[in-house]
Protein backbone atom coordinates (compact mmCIF):
# COMPACT_ATOMS: atom_id res chain seq x y z
CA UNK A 1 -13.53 -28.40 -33.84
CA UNK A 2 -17.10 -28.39 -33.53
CA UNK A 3 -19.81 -29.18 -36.21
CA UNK A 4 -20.61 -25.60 -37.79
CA UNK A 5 -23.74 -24.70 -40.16
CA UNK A 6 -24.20 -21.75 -41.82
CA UNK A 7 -27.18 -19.25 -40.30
CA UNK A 8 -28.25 -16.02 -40.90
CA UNK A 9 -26.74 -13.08 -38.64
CA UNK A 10 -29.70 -12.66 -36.21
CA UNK A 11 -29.97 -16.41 -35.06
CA UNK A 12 -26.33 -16.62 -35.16
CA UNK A 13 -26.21 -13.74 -32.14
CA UNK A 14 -29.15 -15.03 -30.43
CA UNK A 15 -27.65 -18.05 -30.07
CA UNK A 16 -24.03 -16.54 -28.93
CA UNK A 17 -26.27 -14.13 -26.42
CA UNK A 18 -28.03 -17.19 -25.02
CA UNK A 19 -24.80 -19.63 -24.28
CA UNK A 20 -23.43 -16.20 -22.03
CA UNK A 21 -26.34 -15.43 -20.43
CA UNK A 22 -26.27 -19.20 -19.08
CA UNK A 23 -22.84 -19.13 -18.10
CA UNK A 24 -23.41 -15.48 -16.68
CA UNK A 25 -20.26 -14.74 -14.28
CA UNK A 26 -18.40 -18.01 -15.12
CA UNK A 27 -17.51 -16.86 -18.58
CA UNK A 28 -15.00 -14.69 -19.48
CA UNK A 29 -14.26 -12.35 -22.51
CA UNK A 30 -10.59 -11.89 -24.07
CA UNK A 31 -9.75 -9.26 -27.11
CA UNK A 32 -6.88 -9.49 -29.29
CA UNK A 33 -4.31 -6.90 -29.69
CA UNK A 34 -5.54 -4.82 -32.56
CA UNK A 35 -9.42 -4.04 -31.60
CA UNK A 36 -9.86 -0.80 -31.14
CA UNK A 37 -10.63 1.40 -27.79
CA UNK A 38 -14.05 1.59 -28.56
CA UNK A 39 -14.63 -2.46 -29.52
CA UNK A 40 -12.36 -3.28 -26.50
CA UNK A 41 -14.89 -0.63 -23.96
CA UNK A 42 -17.66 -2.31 -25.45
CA UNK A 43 -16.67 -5.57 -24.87
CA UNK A 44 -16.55 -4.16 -21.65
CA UNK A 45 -19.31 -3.65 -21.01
CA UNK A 46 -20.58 -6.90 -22.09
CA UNK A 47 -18.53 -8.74 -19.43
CA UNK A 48 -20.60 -6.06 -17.09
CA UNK A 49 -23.60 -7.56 -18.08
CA UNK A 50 -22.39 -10.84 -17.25
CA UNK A 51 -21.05 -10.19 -13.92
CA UNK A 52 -17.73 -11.62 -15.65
CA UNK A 53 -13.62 -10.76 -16.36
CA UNK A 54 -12.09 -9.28 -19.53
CA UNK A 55 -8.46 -9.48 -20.43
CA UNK A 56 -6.76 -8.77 -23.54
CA UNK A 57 -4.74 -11.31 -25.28
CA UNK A 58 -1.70 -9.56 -23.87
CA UNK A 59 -2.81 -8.87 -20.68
CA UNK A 60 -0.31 -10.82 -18.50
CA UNK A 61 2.69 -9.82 -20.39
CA UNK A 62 1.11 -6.07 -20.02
CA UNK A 63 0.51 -6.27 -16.34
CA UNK A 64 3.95 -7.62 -15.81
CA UNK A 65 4.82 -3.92 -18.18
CA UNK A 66 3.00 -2.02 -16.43
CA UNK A 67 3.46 -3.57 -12.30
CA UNK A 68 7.37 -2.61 -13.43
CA UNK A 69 6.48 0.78 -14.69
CA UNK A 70 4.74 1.97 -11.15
CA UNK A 71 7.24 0.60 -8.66
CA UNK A 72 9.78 2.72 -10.72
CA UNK A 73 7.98 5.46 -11.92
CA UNK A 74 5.04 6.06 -9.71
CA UNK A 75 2.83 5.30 -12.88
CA UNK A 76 2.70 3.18 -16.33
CA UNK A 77 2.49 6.17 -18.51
CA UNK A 78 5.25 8.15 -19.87
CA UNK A 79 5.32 11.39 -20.66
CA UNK A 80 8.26 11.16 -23.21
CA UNK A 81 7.46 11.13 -26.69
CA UNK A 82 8.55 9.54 -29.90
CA UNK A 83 9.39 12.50 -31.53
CA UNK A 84 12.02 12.87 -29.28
CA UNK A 85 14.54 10.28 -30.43
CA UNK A 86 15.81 11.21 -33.99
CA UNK A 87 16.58 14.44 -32.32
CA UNK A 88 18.17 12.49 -29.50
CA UNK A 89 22.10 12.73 -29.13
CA UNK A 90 22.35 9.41 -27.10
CA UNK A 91 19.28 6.52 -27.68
CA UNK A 92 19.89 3.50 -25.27
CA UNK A 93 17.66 0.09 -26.94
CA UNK A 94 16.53 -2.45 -24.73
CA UNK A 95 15.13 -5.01 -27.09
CA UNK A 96 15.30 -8.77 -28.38
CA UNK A 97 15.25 -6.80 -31.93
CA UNK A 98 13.53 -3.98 -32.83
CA UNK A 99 14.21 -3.69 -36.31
CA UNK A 100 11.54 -6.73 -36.54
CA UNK A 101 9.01 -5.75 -33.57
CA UNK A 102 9.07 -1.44 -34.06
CA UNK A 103 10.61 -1.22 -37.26
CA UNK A 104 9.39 2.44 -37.36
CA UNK A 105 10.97 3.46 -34.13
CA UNK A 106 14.22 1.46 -35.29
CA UNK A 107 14.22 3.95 -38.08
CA UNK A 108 14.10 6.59 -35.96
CA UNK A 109 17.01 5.47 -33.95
CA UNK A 110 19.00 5.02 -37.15
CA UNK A 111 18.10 9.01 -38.10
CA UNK A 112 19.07 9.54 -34.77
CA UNK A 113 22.67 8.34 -35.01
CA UNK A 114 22.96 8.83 -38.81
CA UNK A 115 21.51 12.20 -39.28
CA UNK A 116 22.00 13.79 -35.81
CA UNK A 117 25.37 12.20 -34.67
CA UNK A 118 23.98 10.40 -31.59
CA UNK A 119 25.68 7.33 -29.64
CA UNK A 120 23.61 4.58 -29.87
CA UNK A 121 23.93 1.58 -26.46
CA UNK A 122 21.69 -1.78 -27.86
CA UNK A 123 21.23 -4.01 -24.97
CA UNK A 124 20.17 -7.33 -26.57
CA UNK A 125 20.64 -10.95 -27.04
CA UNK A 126 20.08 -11.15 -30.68
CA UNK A 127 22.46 -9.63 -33.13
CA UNK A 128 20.24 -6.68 -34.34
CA UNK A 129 20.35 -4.68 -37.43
CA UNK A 130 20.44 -1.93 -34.94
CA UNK A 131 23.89 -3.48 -33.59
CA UNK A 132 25.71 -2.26 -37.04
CA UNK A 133 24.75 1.50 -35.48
CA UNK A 134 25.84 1.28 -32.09
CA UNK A 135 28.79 2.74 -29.95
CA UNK A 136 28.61 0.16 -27.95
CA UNK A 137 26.48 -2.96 -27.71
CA UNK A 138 25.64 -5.53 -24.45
CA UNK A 139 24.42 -9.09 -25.34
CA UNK A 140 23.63 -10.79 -22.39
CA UNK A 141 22.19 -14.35 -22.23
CA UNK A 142 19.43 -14.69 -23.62
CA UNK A 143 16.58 -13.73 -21.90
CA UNK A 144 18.03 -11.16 -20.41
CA UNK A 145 17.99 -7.84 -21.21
CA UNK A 146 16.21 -6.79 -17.84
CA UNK A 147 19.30 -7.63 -15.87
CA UNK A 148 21.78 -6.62 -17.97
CA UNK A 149 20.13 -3.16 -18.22
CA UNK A 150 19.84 -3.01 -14.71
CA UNK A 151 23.39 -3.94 -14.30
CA UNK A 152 23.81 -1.00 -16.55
CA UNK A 153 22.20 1.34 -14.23
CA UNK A 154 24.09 0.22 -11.08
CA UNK A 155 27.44 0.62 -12.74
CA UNK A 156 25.93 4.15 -14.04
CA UNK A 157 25.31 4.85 -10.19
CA UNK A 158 28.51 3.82 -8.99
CA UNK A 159 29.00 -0.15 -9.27
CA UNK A 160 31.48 -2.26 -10.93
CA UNK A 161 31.49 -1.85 -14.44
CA UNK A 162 34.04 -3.68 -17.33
CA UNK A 163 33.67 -4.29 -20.99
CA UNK A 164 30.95 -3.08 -22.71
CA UNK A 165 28.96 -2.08 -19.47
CA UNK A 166 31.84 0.35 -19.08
CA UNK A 167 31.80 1.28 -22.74
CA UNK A 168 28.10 2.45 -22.26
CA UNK A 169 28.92 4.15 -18.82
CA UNK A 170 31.53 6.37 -20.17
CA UNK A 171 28.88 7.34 -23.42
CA UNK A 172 25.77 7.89 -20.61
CA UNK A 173 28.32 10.18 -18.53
CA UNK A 174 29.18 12.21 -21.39
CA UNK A 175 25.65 12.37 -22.35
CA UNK A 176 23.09 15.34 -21.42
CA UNK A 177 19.89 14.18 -20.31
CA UNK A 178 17.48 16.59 -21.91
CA UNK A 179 19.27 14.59 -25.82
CA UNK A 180 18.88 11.16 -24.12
CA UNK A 181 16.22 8.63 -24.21
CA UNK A 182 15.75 4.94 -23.54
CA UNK A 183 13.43 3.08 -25.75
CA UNK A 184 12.24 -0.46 -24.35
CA UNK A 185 10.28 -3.07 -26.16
CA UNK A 186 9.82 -5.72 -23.88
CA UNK A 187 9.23 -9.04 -24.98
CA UNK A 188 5.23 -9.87 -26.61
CA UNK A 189 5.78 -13.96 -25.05
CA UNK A 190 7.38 -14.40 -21.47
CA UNK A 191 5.68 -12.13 -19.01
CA UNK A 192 8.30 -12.22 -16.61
CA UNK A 193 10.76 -11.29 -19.24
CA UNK A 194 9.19 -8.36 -20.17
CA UNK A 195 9.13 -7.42 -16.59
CA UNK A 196 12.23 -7.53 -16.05
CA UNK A 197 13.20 -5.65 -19.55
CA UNK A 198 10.71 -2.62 -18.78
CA UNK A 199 11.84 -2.70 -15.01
CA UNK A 200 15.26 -2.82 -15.94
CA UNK A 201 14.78 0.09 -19.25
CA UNK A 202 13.12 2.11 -15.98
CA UNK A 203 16.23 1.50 -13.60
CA UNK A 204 18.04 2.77 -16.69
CA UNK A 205 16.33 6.23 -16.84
CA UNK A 206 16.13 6.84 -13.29
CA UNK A 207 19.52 6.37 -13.48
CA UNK A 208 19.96 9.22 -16.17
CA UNK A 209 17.28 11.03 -15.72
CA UNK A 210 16.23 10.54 -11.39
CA UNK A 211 12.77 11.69 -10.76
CA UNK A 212 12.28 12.94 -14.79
CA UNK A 213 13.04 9.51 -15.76
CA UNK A 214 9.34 9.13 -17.08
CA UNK A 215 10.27 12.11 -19.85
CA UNK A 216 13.16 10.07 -20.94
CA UNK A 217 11.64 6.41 -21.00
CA UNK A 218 9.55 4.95 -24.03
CA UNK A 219 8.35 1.73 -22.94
CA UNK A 220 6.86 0.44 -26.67
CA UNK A 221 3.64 -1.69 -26.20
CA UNK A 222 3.89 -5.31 -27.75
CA UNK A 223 0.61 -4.70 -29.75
CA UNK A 224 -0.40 -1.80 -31.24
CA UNK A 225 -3.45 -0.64 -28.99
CA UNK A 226 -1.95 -2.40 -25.54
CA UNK A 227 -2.38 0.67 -23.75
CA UNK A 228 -5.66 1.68 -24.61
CA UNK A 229 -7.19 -1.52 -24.42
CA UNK A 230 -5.79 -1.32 -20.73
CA UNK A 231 -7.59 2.12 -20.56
CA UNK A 232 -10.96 0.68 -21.76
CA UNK A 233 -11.37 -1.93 -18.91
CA UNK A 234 -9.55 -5.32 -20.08
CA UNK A 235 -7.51 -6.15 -17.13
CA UNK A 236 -9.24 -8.58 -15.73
CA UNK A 237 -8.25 -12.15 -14.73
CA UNK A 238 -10.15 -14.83 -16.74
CA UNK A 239 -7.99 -18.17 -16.00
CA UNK A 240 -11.12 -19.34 -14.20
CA UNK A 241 -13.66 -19.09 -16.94
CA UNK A 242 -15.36 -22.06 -18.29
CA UNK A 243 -17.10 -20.25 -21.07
CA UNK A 244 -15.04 -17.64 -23.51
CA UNK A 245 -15.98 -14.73 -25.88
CA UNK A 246 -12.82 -14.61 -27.73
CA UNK A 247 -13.15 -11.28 -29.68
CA UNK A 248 -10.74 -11.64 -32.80
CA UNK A 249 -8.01 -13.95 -30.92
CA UNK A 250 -6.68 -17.21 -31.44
CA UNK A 251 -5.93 -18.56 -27.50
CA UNK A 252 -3.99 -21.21 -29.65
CA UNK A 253 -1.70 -18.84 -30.55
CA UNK A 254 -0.17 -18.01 -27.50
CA UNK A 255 -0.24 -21.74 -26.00
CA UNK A 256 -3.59 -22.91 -24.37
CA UNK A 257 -5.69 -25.21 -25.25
CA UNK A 258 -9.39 -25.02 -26.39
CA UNK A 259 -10.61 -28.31 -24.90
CA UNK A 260 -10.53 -26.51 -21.25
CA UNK A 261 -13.27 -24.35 -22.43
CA UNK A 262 -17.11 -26.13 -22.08
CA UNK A 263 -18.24 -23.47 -24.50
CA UNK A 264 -16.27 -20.67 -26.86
CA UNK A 265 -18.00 -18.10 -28.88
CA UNK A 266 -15.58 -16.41 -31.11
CA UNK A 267 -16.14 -12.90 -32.99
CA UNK A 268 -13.33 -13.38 -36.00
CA UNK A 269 -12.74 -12.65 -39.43
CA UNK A 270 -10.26 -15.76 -39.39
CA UNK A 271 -11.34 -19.38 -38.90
CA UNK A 272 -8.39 -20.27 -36.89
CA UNK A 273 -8.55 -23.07 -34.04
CA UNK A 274 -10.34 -20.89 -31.14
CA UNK A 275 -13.22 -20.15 -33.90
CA UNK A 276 -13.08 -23.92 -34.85
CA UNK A 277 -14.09 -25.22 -31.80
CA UNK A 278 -16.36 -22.64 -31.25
CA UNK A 279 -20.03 -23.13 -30.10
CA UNK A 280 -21.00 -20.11 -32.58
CA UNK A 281 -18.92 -17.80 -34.68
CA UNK A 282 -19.64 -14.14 -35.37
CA UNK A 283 -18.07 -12.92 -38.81
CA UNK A 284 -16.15 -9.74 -38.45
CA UNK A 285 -14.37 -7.79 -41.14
CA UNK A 286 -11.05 -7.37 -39.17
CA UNK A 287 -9.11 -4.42 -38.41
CA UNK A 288 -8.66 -2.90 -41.91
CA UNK A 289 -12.75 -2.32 -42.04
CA UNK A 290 -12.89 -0.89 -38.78
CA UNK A 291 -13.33 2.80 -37.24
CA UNK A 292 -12.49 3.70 -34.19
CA UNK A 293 -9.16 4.88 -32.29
CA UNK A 294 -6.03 3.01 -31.38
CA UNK A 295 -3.51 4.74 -28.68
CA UNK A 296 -0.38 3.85 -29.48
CA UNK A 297 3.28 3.91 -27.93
CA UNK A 298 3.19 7.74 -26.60
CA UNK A 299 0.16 7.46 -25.61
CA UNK A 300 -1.39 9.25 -29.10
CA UNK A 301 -4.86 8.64 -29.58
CA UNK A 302 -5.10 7.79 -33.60
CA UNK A 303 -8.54 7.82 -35.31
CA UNK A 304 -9.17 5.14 -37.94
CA UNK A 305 -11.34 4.80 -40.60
CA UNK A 306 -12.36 1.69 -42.57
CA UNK A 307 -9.79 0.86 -45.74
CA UNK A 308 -11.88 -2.18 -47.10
CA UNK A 309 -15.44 -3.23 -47.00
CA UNK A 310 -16.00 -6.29 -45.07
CA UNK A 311 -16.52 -9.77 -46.59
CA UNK A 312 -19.02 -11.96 -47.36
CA UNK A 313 -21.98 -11.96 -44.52
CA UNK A 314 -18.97 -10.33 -41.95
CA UNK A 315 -19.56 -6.94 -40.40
CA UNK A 316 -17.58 -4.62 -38.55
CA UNK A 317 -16.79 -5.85 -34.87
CA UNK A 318 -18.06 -2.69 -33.73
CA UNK A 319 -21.89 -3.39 -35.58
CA UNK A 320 -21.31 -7.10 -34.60
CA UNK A 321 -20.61 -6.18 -30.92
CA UNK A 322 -23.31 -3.47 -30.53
CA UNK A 323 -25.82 -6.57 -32.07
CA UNK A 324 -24.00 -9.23 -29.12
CA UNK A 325 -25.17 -6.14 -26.55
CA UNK A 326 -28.49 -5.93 -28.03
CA UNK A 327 -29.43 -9.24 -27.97
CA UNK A 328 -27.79 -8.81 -23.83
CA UNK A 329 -30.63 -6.52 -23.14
CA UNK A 330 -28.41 -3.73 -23.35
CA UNK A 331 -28.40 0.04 -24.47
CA UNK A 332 -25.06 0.91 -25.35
CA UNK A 333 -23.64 3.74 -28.13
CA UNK A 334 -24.51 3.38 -31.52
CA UNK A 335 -21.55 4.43 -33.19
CA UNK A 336 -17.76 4.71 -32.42
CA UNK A 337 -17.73 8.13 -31.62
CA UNK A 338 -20.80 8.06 -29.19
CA UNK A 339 -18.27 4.98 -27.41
CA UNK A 340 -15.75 7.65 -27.28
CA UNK A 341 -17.72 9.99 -25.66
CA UNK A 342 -18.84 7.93 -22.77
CA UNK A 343 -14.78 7.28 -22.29
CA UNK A 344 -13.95 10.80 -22.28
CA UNK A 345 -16.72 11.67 -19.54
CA UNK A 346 -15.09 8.76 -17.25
CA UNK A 347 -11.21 9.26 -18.43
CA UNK A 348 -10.77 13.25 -19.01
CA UNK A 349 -7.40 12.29 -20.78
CA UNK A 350 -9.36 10.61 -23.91
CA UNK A 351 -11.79 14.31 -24.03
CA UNK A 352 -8.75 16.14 -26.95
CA UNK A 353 -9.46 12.41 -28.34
CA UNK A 354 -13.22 12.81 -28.21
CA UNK A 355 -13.38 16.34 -30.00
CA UNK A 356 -11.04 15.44 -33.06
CA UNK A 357 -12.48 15.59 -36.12
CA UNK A 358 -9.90 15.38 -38.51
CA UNK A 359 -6.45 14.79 -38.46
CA UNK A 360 -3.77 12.50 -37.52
CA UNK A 361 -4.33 12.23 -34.03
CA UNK A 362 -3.48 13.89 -30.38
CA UNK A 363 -1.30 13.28 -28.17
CA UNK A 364 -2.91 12.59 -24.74
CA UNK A 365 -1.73 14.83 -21.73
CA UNK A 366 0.03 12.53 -20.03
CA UNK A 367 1.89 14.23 -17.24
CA UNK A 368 5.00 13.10 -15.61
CA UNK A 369 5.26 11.29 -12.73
CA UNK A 370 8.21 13.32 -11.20
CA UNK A 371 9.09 9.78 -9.81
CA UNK A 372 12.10 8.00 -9.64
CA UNK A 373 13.22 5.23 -7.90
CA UNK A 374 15.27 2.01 -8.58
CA UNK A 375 14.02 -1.51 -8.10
CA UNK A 376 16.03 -4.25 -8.09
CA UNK A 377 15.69 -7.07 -11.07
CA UNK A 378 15.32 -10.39 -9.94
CA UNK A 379 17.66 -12.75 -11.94
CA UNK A 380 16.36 -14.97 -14.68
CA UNK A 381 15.70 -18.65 -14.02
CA UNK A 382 16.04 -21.08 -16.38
CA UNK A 383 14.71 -24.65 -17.01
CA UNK A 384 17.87 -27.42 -17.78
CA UNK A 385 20.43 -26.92 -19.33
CA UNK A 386 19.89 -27.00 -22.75
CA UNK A 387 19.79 -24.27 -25.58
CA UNK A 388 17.47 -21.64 -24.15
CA UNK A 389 14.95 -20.14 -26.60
CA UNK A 390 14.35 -16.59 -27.92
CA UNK A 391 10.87 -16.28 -29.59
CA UNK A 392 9.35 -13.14 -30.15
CA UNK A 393 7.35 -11.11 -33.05
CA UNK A 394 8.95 -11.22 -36.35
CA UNK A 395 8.45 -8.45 -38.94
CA UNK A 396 7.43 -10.32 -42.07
CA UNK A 397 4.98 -13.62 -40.78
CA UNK A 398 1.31 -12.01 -41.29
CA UNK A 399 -0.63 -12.67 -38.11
CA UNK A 400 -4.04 -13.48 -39.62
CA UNK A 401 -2.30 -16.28 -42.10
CA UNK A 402 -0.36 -17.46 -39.39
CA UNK A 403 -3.74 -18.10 -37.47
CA UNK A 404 -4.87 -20.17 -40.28
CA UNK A 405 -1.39 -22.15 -40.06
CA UNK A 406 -0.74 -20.84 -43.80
CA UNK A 407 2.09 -22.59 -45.62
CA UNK A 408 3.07 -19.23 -46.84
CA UNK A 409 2.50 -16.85 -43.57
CA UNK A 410 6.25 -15.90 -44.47
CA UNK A 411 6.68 -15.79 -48.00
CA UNK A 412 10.23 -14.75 -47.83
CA UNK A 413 10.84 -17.89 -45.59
CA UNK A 414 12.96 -16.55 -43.31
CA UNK A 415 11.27 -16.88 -39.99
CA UNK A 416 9.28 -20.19 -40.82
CA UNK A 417 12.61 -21.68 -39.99
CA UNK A 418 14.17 -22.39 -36.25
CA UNK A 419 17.70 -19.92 -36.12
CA UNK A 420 20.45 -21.81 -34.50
CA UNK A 421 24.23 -20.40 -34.06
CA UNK A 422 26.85 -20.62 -35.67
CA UNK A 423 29.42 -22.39 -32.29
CA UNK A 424 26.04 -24.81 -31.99
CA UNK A 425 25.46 -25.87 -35.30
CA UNK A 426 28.88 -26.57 -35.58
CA UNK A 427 28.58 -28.58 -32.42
CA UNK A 428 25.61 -30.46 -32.95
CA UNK A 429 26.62 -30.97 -37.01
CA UNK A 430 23.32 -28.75 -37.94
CA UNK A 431 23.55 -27.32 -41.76
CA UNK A 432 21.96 -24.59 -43.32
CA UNK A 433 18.96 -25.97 -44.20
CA UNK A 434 18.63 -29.39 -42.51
CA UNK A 435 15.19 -30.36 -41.11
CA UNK A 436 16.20 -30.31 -37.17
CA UNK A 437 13.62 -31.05 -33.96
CA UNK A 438 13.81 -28.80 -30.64
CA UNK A 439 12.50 -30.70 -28.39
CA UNK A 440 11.52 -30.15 -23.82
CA UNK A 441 9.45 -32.51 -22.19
CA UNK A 442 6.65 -33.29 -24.48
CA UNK A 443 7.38 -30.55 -26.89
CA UNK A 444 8.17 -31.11 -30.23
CA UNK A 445 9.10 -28.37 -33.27
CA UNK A 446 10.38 -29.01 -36.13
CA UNK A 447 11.55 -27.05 -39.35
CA UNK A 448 14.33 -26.14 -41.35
CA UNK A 449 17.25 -24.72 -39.48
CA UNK A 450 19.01 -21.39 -40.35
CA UNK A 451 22.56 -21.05 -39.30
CA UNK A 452 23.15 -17.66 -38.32
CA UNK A 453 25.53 -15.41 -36.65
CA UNK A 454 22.29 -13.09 -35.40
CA UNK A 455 21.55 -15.42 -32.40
CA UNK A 456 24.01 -16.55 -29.55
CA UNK A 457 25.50 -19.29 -28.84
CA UNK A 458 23.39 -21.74 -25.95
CA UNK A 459 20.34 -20.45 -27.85
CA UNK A 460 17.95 -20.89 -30.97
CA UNK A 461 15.41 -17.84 -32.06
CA UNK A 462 11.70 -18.72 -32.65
CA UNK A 463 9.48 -16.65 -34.16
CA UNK A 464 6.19 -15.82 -31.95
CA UNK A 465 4.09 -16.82 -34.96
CA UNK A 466 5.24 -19.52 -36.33
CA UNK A 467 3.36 -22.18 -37.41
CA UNK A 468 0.60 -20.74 -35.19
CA UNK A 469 2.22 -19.73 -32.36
CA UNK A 470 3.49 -23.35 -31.36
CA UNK A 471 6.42 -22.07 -29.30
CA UNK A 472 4.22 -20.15 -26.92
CA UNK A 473 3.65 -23.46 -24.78
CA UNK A 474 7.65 -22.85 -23.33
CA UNK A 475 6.71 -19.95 -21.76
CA UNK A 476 3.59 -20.51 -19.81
CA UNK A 477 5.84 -20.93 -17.04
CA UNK A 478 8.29 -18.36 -14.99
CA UNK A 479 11.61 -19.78 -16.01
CA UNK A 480 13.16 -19.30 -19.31
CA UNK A 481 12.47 -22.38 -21.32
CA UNK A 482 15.83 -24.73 -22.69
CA UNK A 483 15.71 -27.20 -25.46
CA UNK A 484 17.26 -29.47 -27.15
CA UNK A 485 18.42 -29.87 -30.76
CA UNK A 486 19.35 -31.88 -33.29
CA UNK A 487 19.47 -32.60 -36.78
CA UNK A 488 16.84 -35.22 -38.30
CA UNK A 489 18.39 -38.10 -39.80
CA UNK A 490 16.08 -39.00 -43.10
CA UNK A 491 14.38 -42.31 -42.75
């Protein structure tokens, strides 16, 4: 990374304000996954002032969410809610697993079928906790889900249906529609994946449900304020920049490389990669010292308030934004709440948002699309003919010590490890344990190998986070990535 000195805050962001104001419209600004509507709309309006993009660390996997989500539906939102499936009598779950990406709406499929006596379909790859619940599960290749749930929605129509495609016909059939939803967490790594798994979860409900398919259809964001980042502005396209404000992301993390960057500034609490090569770095207290309002997976706007103090010579990102602005020649809101205020005039929706005081949020009136129409899913490509991979967000690697490339990110140590089969490790003489390489092109991983019966033969699991993200560089691409494996032999 670059040589870094300690300064006090006020040359720190005159320095940051002076490297964008020379690159003006040929930077471009990128915000992680957890900032908040109001630091993601201020951000905004910072890339105004430049005559430059914003994008959120997600964005192409949420465009590819969303472009799905409006051929089908006529619109990205949904009006159903999550309330709706523990009192659900039939729950369809289009997911790579998630028990480990939603573990709160996996409990509330497991109330659903334990406590209310629904039929439960799980269209996955992976071997899911949720899998021990279901009436009927569909494991596809891996990678996808999409098709197979749009296979599932042709055979529902009328098509050719055997084995457990039929199985879930003859439970959807049987089912009413006002008890059924289908909850969809598309994949947080391959954009076209999760294209094809929200375009294929929308097939599904139109389906069931024809032009009310947008009451029965959760679509769960990969990040927890996806959508109303979306909502405040970052959509933008930002491959062309040359100079980045990175606004509490890693770009490591998800596969690219710092060097094509002449200049980065970075706005962290985490000196991770991006930050290290960073021109200057502007200490932020993260998201547990922040205020503001996240909108999460049915579209509920959630207020937050600060549960720690931040660190050191780190301030809030809001304060350290609103300084970035200043120093801009800017006049922008002075506190969160002002922010939300200028939203609500432009977005009516966020105005219930606006006036809460107190409480544990509102749901925004999100009103449905009375659209429903079925797209075709294009089938999956894959590279070679190797093991494909499955990589996506684990439940117990922390993000922030993962970003550091922490030798305990996952103190259980279950997900620092690569997850092989039970038919390939058998095949390729791979033991529980054994240091083992997975290798494509110039890639290299290695790690301990798990032998499991929770991922399917032809492919090995990856978690999204592990050491830093490293597995991200297979999916840049449009095909499914394949690998190959094999055990180290010790020197």
């Amino acid at each position: 990374g670059n040589i870094q000195v300690p300064t006090v805050f006020p040359e720190a962001v005159a320095a940051a304000a002076q490297v964008l104001k020379a690159a003006g419209p040929k930077a471009g600004v990128v915000v992680g996954g957890n900032v908040t509507l109001e630091e993601a709309w201020l951000a905004g309006q910072i890339a105004a002032k430049l005559g430059a993009p914003i994008d959120a660390a997600g964005g192409p996997v949420m465009r590819a969410i969303t472009s799905a989500l409006e051929a089908r539906l006529g619109g990205w939102r949904m009006a159903a809610k999550l309330n709706q499936i523990p009192t659900a009598k039939t729950v369809v779950v289009v997911a790579d697993d998630l028990e480990e990406t939603h573990n709160v709406a996996s409990v509330r499929v497991k109330d659903a079928v334990v406590r209310n006596g629904a039929k439960l379909v799980v269209i996955g790859a992976l071997r899911s906790e949720l899998v021990d619940f279901a009436s009927a599960w569909i494991q596809p290749k891996a990678g996808e889900e999409g098709q197979a749930s749009a296979a599932l929605a042709a055979a529902l129509g009328g098509g050719n249906a055997s084995g457990t495609i039929a199985d879930a016909v003859a439970i959807l059939k049987a089912a009413n529609i006002e008890d059924t939803v289908v909850v969809c967490a598309p994949n947080n790594v391959h954009a076209p994946t999760a294209g094809a798994m929200a375009g294929g979860a929308a097939n599904l409900a139109v389906a069931i449900a024809g032009d009310a398919a947008s009451e029965r259809l959760l679509v769960l964001p990969p990040d927890v304020n996806s959508y109303g980042i979306i909502d405040a502005g970052a959509n933008g396209d930002i491959s062309e920049a040359s100079t980045l404000l990175a606004i509490r992301d890693d770009i490591t993390m998800r596969g690219f490389d710092t060097a094509g960057y002449e200049s980065i500034i970075a706005l962290d609490g985490i000196l991770h990669p991006t930050a290290k090569a960073a021109a200057v770095v502007l200490a932020e207290g993260r998201a547990y010292a922040t205020s503001g309002t996240y909108v999460q997976g049915d579209f509920r706007a959630q207020k937050l308030t600060p549960a720690i103090r931040p660190e050191g010579d780190a301030m809030p990102l809001f304060a350290v934004l609103q300084a970035l602005a200043e120093a801009l020649d800017m006049e922008v809101p002075g506190t969160p709440a002002g922010v939300l205020e200028a939203i609500a005039r432009n977005n009516a929706m966020y105005q219930p948002a606006a006036d809460l005081l107190v409480g544990e949020g509102v749901k925004l009136d999100v009103t449905a699309t009375g659209k429903g129409t079925s797209v075709a899913v294009p089938p999956a490509s894959h590279e070679g003919d190797g093991l494909r991979v499955i990589a996506s967000r684990d439940l117990y690697t922390a993000a922030d010590a993962a970003a550091l490339r922490h030798p305990e990110a996952e103190r259980l140590h279950r997900y620092d490890r690569i997850q092989v089969s039970e038919a390939d490790a058998a095949r390729l003489s791979i033991s529980d344990g054994d240091e083992i390489e997975i290798a494509a092109g110039d890639f290299r991983l290695r790690a301990a190998a798990t032998v499991t019966d929770r991922v399917p033969a032809g492919a090995v699991f990856v978690s999204s986070l592990m050491q830093g993200g490293a597995v991200a560089r297979l999916f840049l691409g449009d095909s499914l990535p394949t690998v190959q494996a094999g055990a180290l032999t010790p020197a």
